[in-house]
Protein backbone atom coordinates (compact mmCIF):
# COMPACT_ATOMS: atom_id res chain seq x y z
CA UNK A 1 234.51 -28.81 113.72
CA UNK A 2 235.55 -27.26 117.01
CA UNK A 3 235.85 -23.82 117.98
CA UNK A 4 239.17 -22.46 119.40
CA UNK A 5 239.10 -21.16 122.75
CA UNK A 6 240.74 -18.27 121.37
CA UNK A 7 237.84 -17.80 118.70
CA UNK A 8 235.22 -18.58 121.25
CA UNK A 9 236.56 -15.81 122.85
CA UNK A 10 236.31 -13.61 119.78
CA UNK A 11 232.62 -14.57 119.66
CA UNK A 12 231.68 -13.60 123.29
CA UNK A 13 233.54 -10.35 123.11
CA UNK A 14 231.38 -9.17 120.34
CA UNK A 15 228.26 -10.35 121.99
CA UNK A 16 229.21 -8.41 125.11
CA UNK A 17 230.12 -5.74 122.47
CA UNK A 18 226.91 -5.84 120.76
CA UNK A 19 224.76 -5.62 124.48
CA UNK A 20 227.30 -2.36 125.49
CA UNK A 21 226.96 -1.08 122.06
CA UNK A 22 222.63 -1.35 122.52
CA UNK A 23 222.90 -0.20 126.45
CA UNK A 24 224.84 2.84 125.30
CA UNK A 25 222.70 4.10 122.26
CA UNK A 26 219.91 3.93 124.11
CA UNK A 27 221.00 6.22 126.79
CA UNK A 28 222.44 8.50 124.21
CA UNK A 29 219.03 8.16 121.85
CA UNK A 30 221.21 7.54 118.82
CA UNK A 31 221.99 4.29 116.50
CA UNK A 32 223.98 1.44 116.96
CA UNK A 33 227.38 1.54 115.03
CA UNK A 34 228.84 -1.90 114.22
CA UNK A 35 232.40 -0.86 114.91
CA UNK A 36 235.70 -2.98 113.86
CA UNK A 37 236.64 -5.84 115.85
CA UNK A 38 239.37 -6.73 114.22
CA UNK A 39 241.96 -7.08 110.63
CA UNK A 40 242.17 -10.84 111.24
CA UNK A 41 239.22 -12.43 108.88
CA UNK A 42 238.83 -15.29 111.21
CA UNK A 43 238.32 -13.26 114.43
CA UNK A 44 236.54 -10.55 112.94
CA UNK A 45 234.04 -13.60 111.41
CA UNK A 46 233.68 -15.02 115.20
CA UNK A 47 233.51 -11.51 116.41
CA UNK A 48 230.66 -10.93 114.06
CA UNK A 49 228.90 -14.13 114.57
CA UNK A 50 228.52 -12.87 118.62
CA UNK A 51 227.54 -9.92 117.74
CA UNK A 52 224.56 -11.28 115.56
CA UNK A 53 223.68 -14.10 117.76
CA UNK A 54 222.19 -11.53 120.50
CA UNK A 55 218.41 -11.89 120.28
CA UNK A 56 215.95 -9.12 120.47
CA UNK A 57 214.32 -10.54 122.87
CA UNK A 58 217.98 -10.94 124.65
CA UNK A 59 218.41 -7.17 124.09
CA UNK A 60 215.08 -6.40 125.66
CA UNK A 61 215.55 -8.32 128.63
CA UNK A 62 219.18 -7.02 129.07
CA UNK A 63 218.18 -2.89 128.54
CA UNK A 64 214.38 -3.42 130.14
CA UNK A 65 214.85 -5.81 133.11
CA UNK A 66 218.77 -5.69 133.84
CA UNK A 67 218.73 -9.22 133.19
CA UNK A 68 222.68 -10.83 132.96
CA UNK A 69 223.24 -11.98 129.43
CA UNK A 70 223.38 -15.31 128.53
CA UNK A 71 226.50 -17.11 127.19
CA UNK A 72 226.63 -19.10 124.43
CA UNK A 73 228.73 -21.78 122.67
CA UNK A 74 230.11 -20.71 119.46
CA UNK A 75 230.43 -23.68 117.59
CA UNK A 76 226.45 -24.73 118.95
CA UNK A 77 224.94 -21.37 117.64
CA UNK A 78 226.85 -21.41 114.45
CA UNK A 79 225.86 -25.19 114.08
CA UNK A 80 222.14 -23.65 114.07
CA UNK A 81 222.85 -21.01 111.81
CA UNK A 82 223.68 -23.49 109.01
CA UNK A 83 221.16 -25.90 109.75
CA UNK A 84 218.39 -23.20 109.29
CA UNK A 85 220.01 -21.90 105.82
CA UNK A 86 219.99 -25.27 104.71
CA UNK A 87 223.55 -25.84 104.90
CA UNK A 88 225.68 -29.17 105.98
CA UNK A 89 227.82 -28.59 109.13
């Protein structure tokens, strides 16, 4: 099933959320706070799902190096996601 540009965008806006978020606790020496995204169930879900697709090893390269996060395709990483919990797409 496709993904919606406009929920594709919901997706990258929480993974550039989710690498601010990181930069920005760092600095500050505190936590990360998952903060709302959004009422709508189906763009807070997309939202979400960028948020949790950035990598550790993403993060490290991002806060350590400076290295330009990747983008990724929604539908692709969510595809993934299911295959690995066993699920049919």
């Amino acid at each position: 099933m496709p993904v919606s540009k406009f929920n594709q965008e919901w997706f990258n806006t929480g993974r550039r959320a989710r690498f601010k978020a990181e930069k920005q606790a760092r600095m500050s020496g505190t936590l990360t706070l998952l903060p709302e995204s959004s009422y709508r169930a189906t763009a807070h879900w997309y939202w979400r799902q960028g948020w949790n697709s950035v990598m550790r090893q993403e993060l490290e390269a991002y806060l350590d190096n400076g290295e330009t996060p990747q983008r990724l395709n929604a539908e692709q990483h969510i595809t993934k996601i299911r295959k690995q919990l066993g699920a049919h797409a």
